[in-house]
C-alpha atoms as a PDB file:
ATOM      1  CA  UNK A   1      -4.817 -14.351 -15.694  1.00  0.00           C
ATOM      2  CA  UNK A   2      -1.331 -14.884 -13.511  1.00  0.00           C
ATOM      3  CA  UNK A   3      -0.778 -17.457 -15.894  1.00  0.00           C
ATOM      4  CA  UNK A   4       0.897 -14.944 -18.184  1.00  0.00           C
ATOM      5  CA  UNK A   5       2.985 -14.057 -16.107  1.00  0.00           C
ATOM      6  CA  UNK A   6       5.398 -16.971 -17.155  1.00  0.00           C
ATOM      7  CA  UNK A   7       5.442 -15.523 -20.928  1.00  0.00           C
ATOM      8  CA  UNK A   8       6.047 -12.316 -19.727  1.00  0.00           C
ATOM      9  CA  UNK A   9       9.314 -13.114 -17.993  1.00  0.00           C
ATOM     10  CA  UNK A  10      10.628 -15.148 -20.367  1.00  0.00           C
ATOM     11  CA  UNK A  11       9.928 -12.425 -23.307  1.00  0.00           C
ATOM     12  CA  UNK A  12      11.322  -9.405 -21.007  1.00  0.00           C
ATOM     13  CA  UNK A  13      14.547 -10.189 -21.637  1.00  0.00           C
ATOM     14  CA  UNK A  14      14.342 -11.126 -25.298  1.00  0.00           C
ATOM     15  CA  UNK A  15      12.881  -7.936 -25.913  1.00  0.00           C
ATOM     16  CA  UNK A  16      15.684  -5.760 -24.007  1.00  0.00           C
ATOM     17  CA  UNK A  17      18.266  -7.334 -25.878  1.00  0.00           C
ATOM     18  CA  UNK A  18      16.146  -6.631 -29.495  1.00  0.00           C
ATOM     19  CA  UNK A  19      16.059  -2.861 -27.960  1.00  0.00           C
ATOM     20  CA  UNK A  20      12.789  -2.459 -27.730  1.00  0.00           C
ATOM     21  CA  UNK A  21      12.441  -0.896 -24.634  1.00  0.00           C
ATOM     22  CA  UNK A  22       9.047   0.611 -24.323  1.00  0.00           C
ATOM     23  CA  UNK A  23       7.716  -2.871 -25.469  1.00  0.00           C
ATOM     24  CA  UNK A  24       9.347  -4.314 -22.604  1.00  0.00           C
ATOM     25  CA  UNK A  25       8.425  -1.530 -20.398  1.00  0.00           C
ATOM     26  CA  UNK A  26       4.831  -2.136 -21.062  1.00  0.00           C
ATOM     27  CA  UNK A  27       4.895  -5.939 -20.059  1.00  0.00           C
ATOM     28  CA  UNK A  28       6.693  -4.766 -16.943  1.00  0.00           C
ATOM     29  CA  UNK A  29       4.002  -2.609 -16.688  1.00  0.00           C
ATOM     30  CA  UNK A  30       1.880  -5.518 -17.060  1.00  0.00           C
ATOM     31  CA  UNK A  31       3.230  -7.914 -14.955  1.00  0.00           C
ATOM     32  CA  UNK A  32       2.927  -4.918 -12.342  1.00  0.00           C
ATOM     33  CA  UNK A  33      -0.715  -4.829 -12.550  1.00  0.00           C
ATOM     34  CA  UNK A  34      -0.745  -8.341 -12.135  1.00  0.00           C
ATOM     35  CA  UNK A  35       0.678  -8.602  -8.849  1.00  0.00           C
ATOM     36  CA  UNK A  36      -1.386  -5.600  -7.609  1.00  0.00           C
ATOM     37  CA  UNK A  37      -4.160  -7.873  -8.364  1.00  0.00           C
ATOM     38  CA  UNK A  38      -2.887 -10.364  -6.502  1.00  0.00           C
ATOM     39  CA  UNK A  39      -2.029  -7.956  -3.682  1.00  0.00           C
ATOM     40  CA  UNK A  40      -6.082  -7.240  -3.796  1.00  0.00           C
ATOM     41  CA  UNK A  41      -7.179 -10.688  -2.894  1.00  0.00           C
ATOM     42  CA  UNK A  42      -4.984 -11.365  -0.059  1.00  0.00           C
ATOM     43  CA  UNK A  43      -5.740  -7.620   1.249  1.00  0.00           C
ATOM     44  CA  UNK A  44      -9.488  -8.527   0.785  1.00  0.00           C
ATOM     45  CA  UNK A  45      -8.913 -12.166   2.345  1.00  0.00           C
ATOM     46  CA  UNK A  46      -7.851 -10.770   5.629  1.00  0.00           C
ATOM     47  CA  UNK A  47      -9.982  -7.735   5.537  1.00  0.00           C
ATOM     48  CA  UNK A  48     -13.293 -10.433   5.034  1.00  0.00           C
ATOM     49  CA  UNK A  49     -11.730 -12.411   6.789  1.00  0.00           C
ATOM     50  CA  UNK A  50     -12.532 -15.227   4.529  1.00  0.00           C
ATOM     51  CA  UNK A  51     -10.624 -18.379   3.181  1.00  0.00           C
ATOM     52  CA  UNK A  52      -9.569 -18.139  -0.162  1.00  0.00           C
ATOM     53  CA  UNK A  53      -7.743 -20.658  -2.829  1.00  0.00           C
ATOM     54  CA  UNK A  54      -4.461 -20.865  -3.107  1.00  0.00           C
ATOM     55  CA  UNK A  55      -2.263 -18.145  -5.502  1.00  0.00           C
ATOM     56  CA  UNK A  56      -0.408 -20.963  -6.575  1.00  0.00           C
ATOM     57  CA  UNK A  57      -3.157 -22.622  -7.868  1.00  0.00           C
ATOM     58  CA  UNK A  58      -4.287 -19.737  -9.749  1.00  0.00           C
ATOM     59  CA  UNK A  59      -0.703 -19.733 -11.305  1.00  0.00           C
ATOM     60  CA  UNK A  60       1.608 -22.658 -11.130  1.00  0.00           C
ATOM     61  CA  UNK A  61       4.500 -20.373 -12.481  1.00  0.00           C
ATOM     62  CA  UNK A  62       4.641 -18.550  -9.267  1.00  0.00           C
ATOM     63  CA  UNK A  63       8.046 -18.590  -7.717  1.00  0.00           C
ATOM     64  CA  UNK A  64       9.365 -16.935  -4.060  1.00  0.00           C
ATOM     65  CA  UNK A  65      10.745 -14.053  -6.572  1.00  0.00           C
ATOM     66  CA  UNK A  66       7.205 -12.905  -7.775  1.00  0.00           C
ATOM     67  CA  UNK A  67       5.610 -14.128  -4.165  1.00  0.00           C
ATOM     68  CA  UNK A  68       7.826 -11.237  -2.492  1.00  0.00           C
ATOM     69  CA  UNK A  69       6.751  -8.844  -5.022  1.00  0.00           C
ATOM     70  CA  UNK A  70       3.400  -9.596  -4.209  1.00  0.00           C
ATOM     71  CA  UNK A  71       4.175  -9.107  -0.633  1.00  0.00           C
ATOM     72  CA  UNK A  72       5.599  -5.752  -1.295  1.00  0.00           C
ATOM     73  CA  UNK A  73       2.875  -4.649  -3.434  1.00  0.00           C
ATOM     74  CA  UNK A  74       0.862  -5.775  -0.119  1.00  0.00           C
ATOM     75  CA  UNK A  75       3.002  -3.858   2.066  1.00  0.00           C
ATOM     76  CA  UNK A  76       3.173  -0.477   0.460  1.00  0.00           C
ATOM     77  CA  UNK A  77      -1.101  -1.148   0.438  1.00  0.00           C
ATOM     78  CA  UNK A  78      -1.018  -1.214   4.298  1.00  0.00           C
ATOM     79  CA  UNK A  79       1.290   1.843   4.214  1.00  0.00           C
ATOM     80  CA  UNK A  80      -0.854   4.147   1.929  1.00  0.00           C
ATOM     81  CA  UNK A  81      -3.804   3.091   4.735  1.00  0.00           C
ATOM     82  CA  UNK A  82      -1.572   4.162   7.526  1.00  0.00           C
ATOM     83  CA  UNK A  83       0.294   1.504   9.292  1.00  0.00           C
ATOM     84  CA  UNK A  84       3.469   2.091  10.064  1.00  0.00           C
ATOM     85  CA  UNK A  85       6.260  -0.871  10.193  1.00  0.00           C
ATOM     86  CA  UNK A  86       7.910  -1.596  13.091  1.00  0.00           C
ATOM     87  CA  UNK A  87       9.760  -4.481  12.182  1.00  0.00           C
ATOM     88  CA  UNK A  88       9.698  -8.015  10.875  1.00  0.00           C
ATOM     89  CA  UNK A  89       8.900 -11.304  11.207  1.00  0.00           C
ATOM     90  CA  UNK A  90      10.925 -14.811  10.325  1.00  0.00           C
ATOM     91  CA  UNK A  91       8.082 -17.845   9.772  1.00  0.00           C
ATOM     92  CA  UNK A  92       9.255 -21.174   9.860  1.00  0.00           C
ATOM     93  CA  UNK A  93      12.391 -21.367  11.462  1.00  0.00           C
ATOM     94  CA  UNK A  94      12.012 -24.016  13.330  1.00  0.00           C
ATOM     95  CA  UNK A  95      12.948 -27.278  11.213  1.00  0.00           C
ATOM     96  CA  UNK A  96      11.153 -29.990  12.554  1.00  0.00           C
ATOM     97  CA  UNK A  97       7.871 -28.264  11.081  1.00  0.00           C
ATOM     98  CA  UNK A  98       9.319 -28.462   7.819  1.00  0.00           C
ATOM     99  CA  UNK A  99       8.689 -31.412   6.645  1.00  0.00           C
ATOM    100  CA  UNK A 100       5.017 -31.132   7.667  1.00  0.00           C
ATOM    101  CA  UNK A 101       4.623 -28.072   5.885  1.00  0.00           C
ATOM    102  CA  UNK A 102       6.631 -28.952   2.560  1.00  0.00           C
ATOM    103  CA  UNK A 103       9.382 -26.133   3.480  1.00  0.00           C
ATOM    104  CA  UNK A 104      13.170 -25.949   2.853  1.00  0.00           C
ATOM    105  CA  UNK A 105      13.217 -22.139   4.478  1.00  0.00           C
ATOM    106  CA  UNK A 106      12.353 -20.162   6.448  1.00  0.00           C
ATOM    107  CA  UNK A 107      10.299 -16.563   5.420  1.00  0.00           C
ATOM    108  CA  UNK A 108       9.864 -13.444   6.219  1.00  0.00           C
ATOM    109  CA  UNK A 109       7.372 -10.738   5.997  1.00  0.00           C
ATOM    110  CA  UNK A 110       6.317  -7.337   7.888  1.00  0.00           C
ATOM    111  CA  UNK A 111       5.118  -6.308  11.399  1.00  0.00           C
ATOM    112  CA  UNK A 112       3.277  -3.327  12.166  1.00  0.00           C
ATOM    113  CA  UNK A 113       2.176  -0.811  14.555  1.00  0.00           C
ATOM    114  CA  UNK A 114      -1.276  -2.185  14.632  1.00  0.00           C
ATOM    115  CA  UNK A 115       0.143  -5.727  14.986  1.00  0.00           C
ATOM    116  CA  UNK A 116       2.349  -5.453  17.402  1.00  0.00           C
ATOM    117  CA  UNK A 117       1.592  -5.269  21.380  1.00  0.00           C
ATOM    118  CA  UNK A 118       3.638  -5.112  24.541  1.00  0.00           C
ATOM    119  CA  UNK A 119       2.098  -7.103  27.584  1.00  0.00           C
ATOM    120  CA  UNK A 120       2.707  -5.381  30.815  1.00  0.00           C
ATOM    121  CA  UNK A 121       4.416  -7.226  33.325  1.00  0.00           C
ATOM    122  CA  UNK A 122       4.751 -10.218  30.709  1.00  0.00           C
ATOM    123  CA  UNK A 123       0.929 -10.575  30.618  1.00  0.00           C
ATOM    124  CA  UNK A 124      -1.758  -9.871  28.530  1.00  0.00           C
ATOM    125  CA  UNK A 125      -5.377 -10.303  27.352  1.00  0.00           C
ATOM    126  CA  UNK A 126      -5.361 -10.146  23.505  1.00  0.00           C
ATOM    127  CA  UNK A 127      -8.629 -10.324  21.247  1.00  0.00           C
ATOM    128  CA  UNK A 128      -8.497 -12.429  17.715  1.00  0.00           C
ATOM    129  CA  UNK A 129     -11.692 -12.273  16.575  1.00  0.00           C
ATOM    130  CA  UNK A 130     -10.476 -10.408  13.626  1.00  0.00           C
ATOM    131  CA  UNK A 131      -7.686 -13.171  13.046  1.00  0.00           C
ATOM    132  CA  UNK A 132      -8.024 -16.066  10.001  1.00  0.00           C
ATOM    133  CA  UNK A 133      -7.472 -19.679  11.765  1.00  0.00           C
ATOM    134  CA  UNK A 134      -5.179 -18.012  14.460  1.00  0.00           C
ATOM    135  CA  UNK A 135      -2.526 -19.839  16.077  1.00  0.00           C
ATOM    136  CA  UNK A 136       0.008 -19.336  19.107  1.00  0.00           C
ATOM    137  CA  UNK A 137       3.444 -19.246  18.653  1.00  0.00           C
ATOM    138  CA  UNK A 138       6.220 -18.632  21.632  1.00  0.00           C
ATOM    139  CA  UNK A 139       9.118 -16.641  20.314  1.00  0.00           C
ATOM    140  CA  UNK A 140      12.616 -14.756  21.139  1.00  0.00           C
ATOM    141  CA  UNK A 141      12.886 -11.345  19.948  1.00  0.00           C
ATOM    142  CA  UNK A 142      15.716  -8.950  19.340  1.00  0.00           C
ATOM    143  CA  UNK A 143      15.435  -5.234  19.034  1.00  0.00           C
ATOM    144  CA  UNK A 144      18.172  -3.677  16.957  1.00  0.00           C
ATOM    145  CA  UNK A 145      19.768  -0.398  18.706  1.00  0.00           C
ATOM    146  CA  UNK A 146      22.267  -0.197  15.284  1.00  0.00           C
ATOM    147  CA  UNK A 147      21.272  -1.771  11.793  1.00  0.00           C
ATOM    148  CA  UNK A 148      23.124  -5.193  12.261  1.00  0.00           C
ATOM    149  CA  UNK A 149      25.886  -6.256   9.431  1.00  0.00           C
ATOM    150  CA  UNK A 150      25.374  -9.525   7.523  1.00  0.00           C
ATOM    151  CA  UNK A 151      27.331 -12.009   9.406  1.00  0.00           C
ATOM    152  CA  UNK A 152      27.034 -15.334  10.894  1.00  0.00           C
ATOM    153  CA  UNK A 153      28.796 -13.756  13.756  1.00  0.00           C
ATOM    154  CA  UNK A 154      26.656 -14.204  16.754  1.00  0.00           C
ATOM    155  CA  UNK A 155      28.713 -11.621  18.716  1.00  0.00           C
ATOM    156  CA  UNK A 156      28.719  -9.433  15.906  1.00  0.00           C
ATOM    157  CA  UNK A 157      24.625  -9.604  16.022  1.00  0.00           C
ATOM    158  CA  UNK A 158      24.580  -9.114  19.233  1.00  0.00           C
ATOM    159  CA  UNK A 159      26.599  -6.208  19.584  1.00  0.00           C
ATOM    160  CA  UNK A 160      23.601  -4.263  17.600  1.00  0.00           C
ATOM    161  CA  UNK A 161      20.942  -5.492  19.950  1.00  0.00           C
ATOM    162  CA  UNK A 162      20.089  -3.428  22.998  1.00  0.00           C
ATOM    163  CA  UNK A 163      17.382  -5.774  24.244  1.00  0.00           C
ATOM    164  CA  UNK A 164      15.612  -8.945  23.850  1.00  0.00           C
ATOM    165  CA  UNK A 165      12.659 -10.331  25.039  1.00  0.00           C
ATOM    166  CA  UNK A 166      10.542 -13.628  24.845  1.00  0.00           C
ATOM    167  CA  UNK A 167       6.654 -13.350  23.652  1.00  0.00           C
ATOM    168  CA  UNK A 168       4.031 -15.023  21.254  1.00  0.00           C
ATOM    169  CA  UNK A 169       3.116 -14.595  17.563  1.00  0.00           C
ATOM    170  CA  UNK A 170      -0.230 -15.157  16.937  1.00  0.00           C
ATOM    171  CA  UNK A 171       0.192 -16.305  12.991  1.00  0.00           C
ATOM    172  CA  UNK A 172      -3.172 -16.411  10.630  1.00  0.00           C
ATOM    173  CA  UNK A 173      -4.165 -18.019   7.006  1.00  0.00           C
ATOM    174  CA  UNK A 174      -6.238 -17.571   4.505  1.00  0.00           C
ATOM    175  CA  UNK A 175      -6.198 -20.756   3.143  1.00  0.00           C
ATOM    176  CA  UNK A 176      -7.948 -23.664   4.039  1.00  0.00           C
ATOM    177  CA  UNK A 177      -6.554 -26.189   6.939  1.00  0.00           C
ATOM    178  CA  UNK A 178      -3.268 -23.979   7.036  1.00  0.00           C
ATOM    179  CA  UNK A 179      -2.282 -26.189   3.791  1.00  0.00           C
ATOM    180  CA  UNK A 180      -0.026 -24.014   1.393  1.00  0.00           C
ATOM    181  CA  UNK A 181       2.825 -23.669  -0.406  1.00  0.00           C
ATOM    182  CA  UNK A 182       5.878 -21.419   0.594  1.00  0.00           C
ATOM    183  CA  UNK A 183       5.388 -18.603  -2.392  1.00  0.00           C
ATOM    184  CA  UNK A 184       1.508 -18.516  -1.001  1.00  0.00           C
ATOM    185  CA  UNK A 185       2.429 -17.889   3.055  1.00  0.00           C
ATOM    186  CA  UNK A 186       5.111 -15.257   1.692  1.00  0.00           C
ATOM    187  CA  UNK A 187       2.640 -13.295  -0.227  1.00  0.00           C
ATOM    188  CA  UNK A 188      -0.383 -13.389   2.717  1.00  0.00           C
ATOM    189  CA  UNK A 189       1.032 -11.564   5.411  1.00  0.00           C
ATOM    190  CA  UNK A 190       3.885 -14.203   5.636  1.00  0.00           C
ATOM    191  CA  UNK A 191       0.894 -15.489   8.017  1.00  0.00           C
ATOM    192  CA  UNK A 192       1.486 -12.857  10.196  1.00  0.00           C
ATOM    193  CA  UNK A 193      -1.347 -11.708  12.445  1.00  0.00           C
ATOM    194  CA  UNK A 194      -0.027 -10.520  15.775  1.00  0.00           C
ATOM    195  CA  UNK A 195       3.444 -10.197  18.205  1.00  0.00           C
ATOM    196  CA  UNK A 196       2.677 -10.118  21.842  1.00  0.00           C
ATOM    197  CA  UNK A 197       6.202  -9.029  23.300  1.00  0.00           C
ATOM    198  CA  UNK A 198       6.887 -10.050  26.967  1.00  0.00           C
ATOM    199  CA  UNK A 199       9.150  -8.030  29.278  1.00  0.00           C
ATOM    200  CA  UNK A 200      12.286  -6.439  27.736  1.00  0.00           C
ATOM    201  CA  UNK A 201      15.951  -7.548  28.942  1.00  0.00           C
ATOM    202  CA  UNK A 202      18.650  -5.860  28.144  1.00  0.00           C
ATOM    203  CA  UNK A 203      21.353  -7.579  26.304  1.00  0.00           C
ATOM    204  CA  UNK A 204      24.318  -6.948  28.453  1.00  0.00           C
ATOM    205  CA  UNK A 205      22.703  -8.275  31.098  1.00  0.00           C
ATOM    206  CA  UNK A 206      21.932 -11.354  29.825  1.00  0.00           C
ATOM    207  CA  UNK A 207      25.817 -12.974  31.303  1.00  0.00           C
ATOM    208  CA  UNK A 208      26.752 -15.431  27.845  1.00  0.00           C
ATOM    209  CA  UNK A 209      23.763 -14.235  26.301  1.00  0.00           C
ATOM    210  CA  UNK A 210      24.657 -16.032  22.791  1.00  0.00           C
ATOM    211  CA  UNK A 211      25.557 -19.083  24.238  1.00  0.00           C
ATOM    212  CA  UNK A 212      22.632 -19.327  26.321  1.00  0.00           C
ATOM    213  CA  UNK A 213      20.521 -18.366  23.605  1.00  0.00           C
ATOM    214  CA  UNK A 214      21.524 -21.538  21.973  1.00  0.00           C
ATOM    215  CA  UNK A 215      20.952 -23.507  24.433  1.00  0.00           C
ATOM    216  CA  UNK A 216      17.665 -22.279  26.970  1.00  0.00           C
ATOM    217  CA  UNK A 217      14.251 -24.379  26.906  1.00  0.00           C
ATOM    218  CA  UNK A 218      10.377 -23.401  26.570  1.00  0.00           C
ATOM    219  CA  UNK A 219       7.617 -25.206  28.220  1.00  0.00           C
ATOM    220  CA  UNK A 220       4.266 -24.208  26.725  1.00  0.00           C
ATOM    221  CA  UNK A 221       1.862 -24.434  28.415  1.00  0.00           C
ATOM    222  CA  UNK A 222      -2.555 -24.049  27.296  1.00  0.00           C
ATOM    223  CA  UNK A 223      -5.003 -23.824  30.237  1.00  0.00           C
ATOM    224  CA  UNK A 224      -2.289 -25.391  32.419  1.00  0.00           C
ATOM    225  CA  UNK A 225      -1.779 -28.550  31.061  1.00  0.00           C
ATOM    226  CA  UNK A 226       1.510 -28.575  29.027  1.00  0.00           C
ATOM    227  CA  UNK A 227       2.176 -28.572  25.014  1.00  0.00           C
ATOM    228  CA  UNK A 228       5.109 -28.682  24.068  1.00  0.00           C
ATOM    229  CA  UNK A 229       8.681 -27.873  24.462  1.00  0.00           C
ATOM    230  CA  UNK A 230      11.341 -26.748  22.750  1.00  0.00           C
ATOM    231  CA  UNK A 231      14.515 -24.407  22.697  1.00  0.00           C
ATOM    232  CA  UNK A 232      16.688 -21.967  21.144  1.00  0.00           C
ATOM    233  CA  UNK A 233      18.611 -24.676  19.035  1.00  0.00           C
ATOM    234  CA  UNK A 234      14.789 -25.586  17.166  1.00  0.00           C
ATOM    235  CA  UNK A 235      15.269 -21.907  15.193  1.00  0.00           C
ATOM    236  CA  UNK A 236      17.937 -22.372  12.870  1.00  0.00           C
ATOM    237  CA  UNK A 237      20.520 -23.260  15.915  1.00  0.00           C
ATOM    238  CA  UNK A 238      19.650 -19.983  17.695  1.00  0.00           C
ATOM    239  CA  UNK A 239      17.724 -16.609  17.048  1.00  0.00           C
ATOM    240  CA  UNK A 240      20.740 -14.793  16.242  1.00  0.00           C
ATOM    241  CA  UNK A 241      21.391 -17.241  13.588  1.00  0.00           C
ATOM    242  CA  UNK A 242      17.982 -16.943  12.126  1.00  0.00           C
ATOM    243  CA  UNK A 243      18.401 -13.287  12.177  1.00  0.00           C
ATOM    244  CA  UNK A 244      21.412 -13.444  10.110  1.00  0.00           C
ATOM    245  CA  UNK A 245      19.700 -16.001   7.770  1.00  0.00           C
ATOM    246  CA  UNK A 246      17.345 -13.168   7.404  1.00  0.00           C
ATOM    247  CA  UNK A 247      20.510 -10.295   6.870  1.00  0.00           C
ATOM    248  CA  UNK A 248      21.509 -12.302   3.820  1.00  0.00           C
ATOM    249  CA  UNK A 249      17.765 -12.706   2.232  1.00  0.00           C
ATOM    250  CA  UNK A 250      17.282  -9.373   2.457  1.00  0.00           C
ATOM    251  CA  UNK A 251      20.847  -8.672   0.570  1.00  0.00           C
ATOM    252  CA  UNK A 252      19.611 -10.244  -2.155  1.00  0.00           C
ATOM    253  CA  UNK A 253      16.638  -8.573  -2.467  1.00  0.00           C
ATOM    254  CA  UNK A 254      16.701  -5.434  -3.646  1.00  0.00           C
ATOM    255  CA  UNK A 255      12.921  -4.384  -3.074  1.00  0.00           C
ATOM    256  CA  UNK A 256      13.506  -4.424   0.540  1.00  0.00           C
ATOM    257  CA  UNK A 257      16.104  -2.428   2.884  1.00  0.00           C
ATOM    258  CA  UNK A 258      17.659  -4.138   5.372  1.00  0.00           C
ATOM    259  CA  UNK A 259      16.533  -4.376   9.358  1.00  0.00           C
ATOM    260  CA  UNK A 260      17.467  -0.610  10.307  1.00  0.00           C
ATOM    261  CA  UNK A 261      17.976   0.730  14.194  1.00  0.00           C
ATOM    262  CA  UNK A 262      14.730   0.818  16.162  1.00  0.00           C
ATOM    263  CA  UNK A 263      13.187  -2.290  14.521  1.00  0.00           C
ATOM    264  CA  UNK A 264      12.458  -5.670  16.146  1.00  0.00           C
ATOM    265  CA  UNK A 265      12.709  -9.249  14.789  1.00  0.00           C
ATOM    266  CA  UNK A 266      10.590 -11.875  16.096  1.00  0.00           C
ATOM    267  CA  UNK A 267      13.003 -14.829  15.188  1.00  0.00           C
ATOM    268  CA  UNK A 268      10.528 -17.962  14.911  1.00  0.00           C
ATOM    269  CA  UNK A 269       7.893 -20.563  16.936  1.00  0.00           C
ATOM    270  CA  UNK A 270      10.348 -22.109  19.057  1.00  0.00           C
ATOM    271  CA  UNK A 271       7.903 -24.944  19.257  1.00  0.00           C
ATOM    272  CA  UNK A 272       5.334 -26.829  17.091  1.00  0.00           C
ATOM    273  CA  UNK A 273       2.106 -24.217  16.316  1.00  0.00           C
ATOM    274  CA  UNK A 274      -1.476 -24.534  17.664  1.00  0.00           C
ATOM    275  CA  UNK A 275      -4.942 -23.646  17.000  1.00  0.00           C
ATOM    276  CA  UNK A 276      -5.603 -20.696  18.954  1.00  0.00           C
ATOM    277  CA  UNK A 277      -9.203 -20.344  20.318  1.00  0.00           C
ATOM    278  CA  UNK A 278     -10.984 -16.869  22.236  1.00  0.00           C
ATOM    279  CA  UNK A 279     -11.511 -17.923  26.378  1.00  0.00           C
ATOM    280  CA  UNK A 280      -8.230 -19.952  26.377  1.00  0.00           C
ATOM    281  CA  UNK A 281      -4.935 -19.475  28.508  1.00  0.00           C
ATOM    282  CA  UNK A 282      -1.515 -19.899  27.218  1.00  0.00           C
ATOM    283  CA  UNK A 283       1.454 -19.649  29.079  1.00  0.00           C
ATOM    284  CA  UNK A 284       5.369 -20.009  29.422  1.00  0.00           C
ATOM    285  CA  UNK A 285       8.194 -20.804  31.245  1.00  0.00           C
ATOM    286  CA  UNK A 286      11.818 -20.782  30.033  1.00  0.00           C
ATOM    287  CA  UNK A 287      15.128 -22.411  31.574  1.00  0.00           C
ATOM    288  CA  UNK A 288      18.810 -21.807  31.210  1.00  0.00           C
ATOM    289  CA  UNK A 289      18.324 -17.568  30.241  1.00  0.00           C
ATOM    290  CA  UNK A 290      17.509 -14.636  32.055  1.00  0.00           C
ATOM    291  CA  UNK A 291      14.211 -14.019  29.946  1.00  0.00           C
ATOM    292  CA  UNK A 292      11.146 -14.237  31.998  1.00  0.00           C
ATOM    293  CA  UNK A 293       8.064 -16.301  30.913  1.00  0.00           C
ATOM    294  CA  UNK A 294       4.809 -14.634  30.042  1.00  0.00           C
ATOM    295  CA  UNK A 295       0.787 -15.356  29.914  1.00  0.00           C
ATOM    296  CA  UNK A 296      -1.895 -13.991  27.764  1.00  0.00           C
ATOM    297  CA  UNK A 297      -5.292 -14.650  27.807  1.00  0.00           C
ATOM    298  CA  UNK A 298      -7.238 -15.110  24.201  1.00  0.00           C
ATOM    299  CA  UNK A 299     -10.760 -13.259  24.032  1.00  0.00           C
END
């Protein structure tokens, strides 16, 4: 059925200009059910928690355009049910996971009151059961005490953010093995599942806090033995920079306001991703910024 989707975009136009406006309004209308169909199966995928196929699949016509309005046909679901958004999340800044997953850019999607946690004293025991393939992800993120400009200004970012603070996203997806394309991750959840946010630091007292934010290093660490490392230059040179490459997506998409005051951005896995399984121990340490390291415990 997506599949006419295609047609319908192509004839929108051609219609408008012929002045035939409620025809064109109805195949708007159309294409709008569409995509709330769409919405439906990767609600009811996560809900099941099931695997499903891929939405590209379905429809090989589907572009990042019509994946974001599935996303916000998601979004404003998980609204009428309640949840309230709290912020939002970049996926796939880091670059050297691009070529593994097929990706030229990063994404974004939603986080929301029932997805995001705070671990007390940069610790905390988390349950996934209800996640889709879950894995760990160490992170930066920024809270935003004034909406931020678009700017490639570091300083300028900065300015807006009143504290930062280092934690784990605990991504999930629908479809099999984690293999996708980009327009399917955008539309399910952007694989977001949950943000574990260590201990809060203010900005200002983070002394060269851009700088070092270019430039600090992340040991992860699973049951004790080490994983991986990695640094604030892996996300798009630094999380302020990924921020601002999300600033200008979201200028240019005019279904979505921009970040606003009181909203946090988790910037990006600072390292490769792993499977994520209940009874294990993941932890961090992190060198060269005042951001301390944090554990949580998967049940």
């Amino acid at each position: 059925m997506p599949l006419y989707l295609h047609f319908i975009d192509d004839h929108v136009s051609r219609l408008d200009a012929l002045g035939e406006v409620e025809l064109a309004q109805a195949f708007e209308e159309w294409r709008r059910r569409l995509e709330m169909g769409e919405a439906e199966i990767v609600l009811d995928a996560f809900e099941s928690q099931r695997l499903i196929g891929l939405l590209s699949d379905r429809d090989p016509s589907l572009n990042e355009n019509r994946a974001y309005a599935i996303a916000r046909e998601v979004h404003e679901r998980r609204v009428e049910r309640g949840e309230k958004p709290v912020g939002r999340k970049i996926g796939f800044t880091n670059r050297a996971i691009w070529s593994q997953r097929g990706l030229a850019a990063p994404i974004w999607g939603y986080m929301y009151d029932t997805t995001v946690h705070h671990a007390g004293r940069g610790a905390a025991r988390i349950r996934i059961g209800h996640l889709i393939q879950p894995r760990m992800e160490p992170e930066i993120q920024l809270h935003f005490a004034r909406t931020p400009p678009v700017t490639r200004d570091e300083a300028a970012i900065l300015e807006c953010v009143d504290w930062i603070a280092h934690g784990f996203e605990i991504v999930q997806c629908p479809f099999a093995d984690w293999k996708f394309r980009v327009v399917d991750a955008i539309a399910a959840y952007a694989v977001h599942g949950l943000l574990v946010i260590g201990t809060p630091v203010a900005a200002a007292d983070i002394e060269d806090c851009a700088a070092k934010l270019r430039s600090f290093t992340i040991t992860l660490s699973r049951n004790g033995e080490q994983q991986a490392t990695g640094g604030g230059k892996d996300v798009l040179d630094s999380p302020l920079l990924a921020f601002a490459h999300l600033a200008e997506v979201l200028a240019s998409q005019s279904r979505f306001p921009p970040v606003q005051a009181g909203e946090v951005v988790t910037t990006g896995t600072l390292t490769d991703l792993f499977p994520a399984t209940a009874g294990e121990s993941w932890s961090t340490t992190l060198e060269g910024i005042d951001l301390p390291g944090m554990s949580i415990t998967l049940a």
